[in-house]
C-alpha atoms as a PDB file:
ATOM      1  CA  UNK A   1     141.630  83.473  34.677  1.00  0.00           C
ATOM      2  CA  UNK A   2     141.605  80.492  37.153  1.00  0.00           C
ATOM      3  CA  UNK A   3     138.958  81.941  39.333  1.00  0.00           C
ATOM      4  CA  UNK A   4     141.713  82.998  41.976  1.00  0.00           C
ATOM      5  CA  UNK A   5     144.258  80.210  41.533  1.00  0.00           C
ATOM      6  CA  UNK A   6     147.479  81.410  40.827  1.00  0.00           C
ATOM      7  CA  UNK A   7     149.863  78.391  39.660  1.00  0.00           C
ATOM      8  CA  UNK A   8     148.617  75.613  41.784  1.00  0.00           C
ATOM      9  CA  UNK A   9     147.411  75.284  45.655  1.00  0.00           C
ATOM     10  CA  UNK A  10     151.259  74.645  47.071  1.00  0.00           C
ATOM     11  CA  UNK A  11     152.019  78.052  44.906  1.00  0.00           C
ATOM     12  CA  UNK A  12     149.903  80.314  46.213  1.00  0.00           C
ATOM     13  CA  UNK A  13     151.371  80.816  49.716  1.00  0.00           C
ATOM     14  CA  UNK A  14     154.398  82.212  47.678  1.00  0.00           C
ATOM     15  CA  UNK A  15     152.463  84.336  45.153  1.00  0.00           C
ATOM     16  CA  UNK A  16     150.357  86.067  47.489  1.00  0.00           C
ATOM     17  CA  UNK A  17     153.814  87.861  48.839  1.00  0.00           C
ATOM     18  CA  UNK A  18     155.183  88.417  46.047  1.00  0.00           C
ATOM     19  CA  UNK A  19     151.748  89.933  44.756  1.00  0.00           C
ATOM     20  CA  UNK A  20     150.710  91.525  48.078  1.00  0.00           C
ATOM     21  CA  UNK A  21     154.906  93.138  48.088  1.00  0.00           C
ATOM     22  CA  UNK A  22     155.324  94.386  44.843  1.00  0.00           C
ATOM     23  CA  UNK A  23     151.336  96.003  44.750  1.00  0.00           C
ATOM     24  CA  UNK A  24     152.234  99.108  43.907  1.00  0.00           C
ATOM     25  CA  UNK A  25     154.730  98.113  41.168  1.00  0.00           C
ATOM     26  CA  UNK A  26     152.605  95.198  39.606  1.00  0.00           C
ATOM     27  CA  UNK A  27     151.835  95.640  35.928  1.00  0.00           C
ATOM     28  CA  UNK A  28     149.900  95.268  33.721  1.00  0.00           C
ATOM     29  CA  UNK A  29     147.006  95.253  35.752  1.00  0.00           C
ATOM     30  CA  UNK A  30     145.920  94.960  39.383  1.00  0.00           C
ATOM     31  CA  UNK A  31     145.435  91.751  40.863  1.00  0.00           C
ATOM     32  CA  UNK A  32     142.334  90.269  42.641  1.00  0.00           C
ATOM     33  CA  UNK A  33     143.329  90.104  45.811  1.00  0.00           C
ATOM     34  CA  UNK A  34     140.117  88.250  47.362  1.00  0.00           C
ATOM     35  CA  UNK A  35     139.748  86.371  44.694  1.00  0.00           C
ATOM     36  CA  UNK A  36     143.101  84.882  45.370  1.00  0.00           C
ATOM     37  CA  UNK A  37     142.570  84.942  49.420  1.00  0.00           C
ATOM     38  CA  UNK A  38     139.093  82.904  49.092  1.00  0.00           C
ATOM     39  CA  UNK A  39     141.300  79.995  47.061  1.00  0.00           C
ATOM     40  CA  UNK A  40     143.440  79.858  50.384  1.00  0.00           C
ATOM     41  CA  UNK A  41     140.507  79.829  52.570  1.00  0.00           C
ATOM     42  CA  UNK A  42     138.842  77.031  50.838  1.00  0.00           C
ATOM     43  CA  UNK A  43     141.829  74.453  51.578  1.00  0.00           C
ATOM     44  CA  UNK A  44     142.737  72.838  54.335  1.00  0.00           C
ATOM     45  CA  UNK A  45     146.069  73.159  54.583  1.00  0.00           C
ATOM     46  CA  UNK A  46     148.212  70.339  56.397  1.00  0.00           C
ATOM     47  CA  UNK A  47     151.835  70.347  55.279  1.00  0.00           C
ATOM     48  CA  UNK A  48     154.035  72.236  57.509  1.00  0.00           C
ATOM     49  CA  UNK A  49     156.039  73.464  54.359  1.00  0.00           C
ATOM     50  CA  UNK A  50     152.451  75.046  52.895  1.00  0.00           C
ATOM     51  CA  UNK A  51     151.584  76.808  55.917  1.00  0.00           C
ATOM     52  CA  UNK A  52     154.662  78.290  56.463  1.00  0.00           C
ATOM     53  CA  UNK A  53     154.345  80.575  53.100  1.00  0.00           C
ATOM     54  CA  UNK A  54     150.983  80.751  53.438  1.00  0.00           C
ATOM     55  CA  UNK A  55     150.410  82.140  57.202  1.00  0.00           C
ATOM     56  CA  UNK A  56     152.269  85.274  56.432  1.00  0.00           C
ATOM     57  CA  UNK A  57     150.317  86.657  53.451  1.00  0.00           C
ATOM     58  CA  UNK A  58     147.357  85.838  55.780  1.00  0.00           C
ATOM     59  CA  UNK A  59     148.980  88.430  58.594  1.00  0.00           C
ATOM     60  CA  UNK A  60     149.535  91.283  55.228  1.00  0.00           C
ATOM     61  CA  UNK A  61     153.135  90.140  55.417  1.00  0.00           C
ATOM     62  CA  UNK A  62     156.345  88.752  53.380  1.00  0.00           C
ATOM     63  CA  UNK A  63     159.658  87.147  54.187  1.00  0.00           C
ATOM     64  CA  UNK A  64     160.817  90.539  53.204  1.00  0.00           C
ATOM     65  CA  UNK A  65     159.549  91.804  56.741  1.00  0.00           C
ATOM     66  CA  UNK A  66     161.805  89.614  58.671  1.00  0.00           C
ATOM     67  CA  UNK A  67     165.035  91.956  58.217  1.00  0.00           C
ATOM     68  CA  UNK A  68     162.542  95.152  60.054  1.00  0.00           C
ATOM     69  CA  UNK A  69     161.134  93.006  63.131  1.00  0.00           C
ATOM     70  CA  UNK A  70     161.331  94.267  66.036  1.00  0.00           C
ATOM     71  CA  UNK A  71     162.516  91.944  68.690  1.00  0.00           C
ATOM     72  CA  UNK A  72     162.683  93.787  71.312  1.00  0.00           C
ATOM     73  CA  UNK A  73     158.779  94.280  71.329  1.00  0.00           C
ATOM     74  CA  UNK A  74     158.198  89.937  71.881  1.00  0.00           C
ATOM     75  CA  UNK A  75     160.962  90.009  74.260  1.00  0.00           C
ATOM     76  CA  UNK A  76     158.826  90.100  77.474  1.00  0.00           C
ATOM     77  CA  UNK A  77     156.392  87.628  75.831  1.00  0.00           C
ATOM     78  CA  UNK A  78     156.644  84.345  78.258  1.00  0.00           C
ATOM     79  CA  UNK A  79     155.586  81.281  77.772  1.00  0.00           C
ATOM     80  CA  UNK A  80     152.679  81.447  80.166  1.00  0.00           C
ATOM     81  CA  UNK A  81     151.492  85.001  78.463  1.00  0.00           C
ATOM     82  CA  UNK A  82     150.476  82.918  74.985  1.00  0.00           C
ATOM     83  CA  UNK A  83     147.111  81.628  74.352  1.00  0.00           C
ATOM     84  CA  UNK A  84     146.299  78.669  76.192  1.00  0.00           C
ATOM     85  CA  UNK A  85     145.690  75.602  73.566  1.00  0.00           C
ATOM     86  CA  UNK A  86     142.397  74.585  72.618  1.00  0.00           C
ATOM     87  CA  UNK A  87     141.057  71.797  74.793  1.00  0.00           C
ATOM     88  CA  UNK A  88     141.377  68.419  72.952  1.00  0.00           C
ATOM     89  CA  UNK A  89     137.922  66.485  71.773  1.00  0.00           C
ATOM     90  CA  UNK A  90     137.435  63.099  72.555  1.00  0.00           C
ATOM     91  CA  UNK A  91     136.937  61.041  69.597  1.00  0.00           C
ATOM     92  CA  UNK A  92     135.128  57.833  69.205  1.00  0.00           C
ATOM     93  CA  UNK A  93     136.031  55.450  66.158  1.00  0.00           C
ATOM     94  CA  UNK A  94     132.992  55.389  63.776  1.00  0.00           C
ATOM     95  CA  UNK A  95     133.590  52.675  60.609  1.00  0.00           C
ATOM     96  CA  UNK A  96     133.840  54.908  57.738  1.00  0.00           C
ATOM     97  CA  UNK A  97     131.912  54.142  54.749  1.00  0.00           C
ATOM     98  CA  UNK A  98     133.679  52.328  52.147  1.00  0.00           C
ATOM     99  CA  UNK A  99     134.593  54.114  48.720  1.00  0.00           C
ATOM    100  CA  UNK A 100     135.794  52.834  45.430  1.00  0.00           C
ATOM    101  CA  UNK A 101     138.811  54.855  43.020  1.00  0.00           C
ATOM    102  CA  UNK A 102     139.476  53.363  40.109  1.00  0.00           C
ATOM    103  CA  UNK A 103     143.302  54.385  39.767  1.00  0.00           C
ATOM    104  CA  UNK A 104     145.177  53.691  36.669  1.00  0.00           C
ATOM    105  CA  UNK A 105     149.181  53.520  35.675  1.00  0.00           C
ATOM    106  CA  UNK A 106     150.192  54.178  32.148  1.00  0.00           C
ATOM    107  CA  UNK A 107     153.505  54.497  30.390  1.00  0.00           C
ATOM    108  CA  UNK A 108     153.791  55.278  26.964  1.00  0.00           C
ATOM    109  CA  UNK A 109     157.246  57.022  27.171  1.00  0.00           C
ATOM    110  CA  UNK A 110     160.182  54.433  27.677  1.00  0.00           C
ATOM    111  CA  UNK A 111     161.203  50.873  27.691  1.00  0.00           C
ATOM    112  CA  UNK A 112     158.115  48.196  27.278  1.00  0.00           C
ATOM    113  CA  UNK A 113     154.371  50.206  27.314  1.00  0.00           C
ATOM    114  CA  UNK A 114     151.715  49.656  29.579  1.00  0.00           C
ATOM    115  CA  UNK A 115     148.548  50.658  31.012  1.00  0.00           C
ATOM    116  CA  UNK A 116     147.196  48.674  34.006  1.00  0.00           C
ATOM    117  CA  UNK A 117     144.265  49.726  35.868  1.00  0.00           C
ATOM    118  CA  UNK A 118     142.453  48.010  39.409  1.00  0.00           C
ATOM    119  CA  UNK A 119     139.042  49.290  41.695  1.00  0.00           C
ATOM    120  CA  UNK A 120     140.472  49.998  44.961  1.00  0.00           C
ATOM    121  CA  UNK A 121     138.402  50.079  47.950  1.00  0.00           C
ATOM    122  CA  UNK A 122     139.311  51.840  50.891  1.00  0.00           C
ATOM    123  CA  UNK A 123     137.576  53.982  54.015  1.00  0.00           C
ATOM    124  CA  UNK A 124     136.042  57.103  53.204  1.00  0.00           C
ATOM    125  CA  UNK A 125     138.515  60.368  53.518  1.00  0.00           C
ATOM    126  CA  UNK A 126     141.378  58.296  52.438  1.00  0.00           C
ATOM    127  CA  UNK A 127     144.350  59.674  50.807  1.00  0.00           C
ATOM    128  CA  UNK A 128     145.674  58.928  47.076  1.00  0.00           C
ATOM    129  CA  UNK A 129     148.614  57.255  49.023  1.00  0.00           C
ATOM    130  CA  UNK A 130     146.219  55.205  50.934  1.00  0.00           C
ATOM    131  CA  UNK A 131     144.430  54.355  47.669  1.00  0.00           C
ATOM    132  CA  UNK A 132     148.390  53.421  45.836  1.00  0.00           C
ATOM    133  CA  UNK A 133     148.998  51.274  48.957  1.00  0.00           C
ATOM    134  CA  UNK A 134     146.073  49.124  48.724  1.00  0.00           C
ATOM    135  CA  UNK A 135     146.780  48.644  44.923  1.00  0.00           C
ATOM    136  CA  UNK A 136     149.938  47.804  45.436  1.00  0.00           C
ATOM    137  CA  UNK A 137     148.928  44.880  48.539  1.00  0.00           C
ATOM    138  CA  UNK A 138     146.557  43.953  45.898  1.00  0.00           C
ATOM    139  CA  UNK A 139     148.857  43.199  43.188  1.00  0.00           C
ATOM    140  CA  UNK A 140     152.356  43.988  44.033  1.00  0.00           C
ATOM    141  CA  UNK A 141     153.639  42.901  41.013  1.00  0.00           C
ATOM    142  CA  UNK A 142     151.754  45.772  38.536  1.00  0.00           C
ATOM    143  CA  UNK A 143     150.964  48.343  41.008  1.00  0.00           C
ATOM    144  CA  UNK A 144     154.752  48.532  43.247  1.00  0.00           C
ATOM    145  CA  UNK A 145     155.752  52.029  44.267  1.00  0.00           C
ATOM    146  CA  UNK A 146     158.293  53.800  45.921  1.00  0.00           C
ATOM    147  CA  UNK A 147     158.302  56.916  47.273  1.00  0.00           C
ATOM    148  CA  UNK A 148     160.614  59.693  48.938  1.00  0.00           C
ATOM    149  CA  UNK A 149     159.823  62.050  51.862  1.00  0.00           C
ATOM    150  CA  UNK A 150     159.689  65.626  51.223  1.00  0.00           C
ATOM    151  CA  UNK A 151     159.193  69.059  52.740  1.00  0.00           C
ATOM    152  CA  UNK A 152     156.331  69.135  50.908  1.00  0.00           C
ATOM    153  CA  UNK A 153     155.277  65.198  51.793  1.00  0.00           C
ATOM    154  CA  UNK A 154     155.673  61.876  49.927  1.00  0.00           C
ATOM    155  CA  UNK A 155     156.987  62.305  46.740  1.00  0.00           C
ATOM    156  CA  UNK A 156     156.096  59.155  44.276  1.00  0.00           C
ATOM    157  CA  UNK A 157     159.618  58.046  43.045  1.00  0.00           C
ATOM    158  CA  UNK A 158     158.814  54.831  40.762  1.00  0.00           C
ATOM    159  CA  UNK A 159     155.618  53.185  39.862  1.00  0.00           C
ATOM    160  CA  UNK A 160     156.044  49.663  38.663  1.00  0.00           C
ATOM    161  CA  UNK A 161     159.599  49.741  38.574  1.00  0.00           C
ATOM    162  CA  UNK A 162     160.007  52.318  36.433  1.00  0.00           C
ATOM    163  CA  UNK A 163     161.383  55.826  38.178  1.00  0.00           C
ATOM    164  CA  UNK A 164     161.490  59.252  36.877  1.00  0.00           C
ATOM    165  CA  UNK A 165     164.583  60.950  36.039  1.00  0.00           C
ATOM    166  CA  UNK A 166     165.649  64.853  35.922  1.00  0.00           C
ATOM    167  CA  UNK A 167     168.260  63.595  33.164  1.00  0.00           C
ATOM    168  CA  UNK A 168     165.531  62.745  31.302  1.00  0.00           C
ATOM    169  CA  UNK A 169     163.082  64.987  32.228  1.00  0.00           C
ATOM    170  CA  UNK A 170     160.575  62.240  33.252  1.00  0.00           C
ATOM    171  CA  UNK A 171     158.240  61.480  36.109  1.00  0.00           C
ATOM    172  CA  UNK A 172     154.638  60.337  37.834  1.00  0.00           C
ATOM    173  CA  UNK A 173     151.724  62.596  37.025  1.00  0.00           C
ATOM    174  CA  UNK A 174     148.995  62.065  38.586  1.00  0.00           C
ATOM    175  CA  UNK A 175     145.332  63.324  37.029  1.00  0.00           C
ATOM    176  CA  UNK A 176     141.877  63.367  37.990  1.00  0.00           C
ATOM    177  CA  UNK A 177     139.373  62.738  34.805  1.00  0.00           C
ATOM    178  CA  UNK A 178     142.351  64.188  33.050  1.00  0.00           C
ATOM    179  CA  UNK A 179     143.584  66.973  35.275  1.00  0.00           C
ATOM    180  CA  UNK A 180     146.517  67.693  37.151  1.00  0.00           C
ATOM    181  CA  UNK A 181     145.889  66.930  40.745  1.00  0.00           C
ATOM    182  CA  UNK A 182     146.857  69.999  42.579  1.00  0.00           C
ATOM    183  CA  UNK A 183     147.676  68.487  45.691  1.00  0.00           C
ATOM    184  CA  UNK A 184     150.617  65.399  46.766  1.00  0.00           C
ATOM    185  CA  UNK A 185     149.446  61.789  46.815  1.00  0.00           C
ATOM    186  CA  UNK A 186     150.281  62.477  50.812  1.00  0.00           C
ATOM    187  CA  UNK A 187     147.342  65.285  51.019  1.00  0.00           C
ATOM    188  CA  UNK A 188     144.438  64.611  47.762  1.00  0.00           C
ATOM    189  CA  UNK A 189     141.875  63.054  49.262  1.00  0.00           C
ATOM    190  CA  UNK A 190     139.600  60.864  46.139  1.00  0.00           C
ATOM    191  CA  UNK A 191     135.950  60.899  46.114  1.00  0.00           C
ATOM    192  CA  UNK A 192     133.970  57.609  45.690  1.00  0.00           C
ATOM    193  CA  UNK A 193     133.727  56.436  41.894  1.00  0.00           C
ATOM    194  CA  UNK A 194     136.827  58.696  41.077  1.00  0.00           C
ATOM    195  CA  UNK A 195     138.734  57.927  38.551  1.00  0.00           C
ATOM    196  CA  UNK A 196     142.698  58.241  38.994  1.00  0.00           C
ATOM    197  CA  UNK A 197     145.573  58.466  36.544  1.00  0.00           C
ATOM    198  CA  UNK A 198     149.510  58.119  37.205  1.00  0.00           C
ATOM    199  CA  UNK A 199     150.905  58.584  34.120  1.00  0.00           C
ATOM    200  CA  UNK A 200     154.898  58.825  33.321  1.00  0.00           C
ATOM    201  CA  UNK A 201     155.249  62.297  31.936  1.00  0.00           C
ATOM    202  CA  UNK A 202     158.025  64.419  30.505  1.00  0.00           C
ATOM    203  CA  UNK A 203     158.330  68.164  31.281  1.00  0.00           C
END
């Protein structure tokens, strides 16, 4: 129904072995694997936590296959038997072109409303944290976050002084032209005249 995309891109590593395990016992119909593999191969992966459930559905395997390995058979394999590492590439710094996000924070959920908006411009290939961070030197005062580190990356704790809660069921969401970004503000990378919400949500 989502052309492949099965929850969102940090949930796939998980759903592919659960899908690609329980194949033969997975009703009510069968699953497109390929369709679900070519999501996968699209994105670049970079966080260590995504990769980890993602590499073994891309080997045909699950974390259910760790209690049969056979140890015994990557016993004799020595450090100097691996494959060598690819050489590194020099790289030269080229100025990248500036871009401009237009990035938004709204809350319409507790204590006094507001909706603030700013253009940020920042190097090409930036990430949405890169984007929050220039907002922020910008204007400190409206556009103030704080963030904690993850498995998964930077997780956006508070916008303007206001921080989610799991008491309340509350935090940042962060939309694209009105969708749900599927990657962290750590990894989504905005695209010049993008538009960017963070929006305090309930769930």
């Amino acid at each position: 129904e989502r052309d492949g995309m099965i929850g969102n891109i940090y949930s796939m590593g998980l759903a592919l072995q659960a899908l690609e395990a329980t194949r033969k016992f997975y009703a009510p119909r069968e699953w497109d694997c390929a369709q679900a593999f070519s999501i996968v191969d699209a994105h670049d992966y970079q966080q260590p936590m995504a990769i980890a459930q993602v590499l073994p559905a891309l080997v045909g395997r699950s974390y259910l296959d760790v209690a049969g390995l056979d140890c015994a058979a990557t016993k004799n394999m020595s450090p100097g038997r691996q494959l060598p590492l690819p050489p590194v590439l020099e790289t030269h710094s080229i100025p990248r072109a500036l871009i401009q996000v237009h990035y938004c924070i709204t809350n319409k959920l507790q204590g006094k409303h507001f909706h603030n908006c700013t253009p940020v411009e920042v190097p090409s290939g930036s990430t949405l944290l890169q984007v929050m961070e220039v907002a922020a030197k910008k204007d400190p005062q409206t556009f103030s976050f704080q963030t904690e580190q993850t498995s998964w990356g930077p997780y956006v704790t508070s916008i303007h002084g206001l921080a989610g809660s799991t008491e309340d069921r509350t935090y940042w969401q962060f939309l694209s032209a009105g969708n749900a970004l599927d990657e962290g503000v750590g990894t989504y990378k905005p695209q010049d005249g993008e538009d960017i919400q963070a929006v305090f949500s309930t769930y």
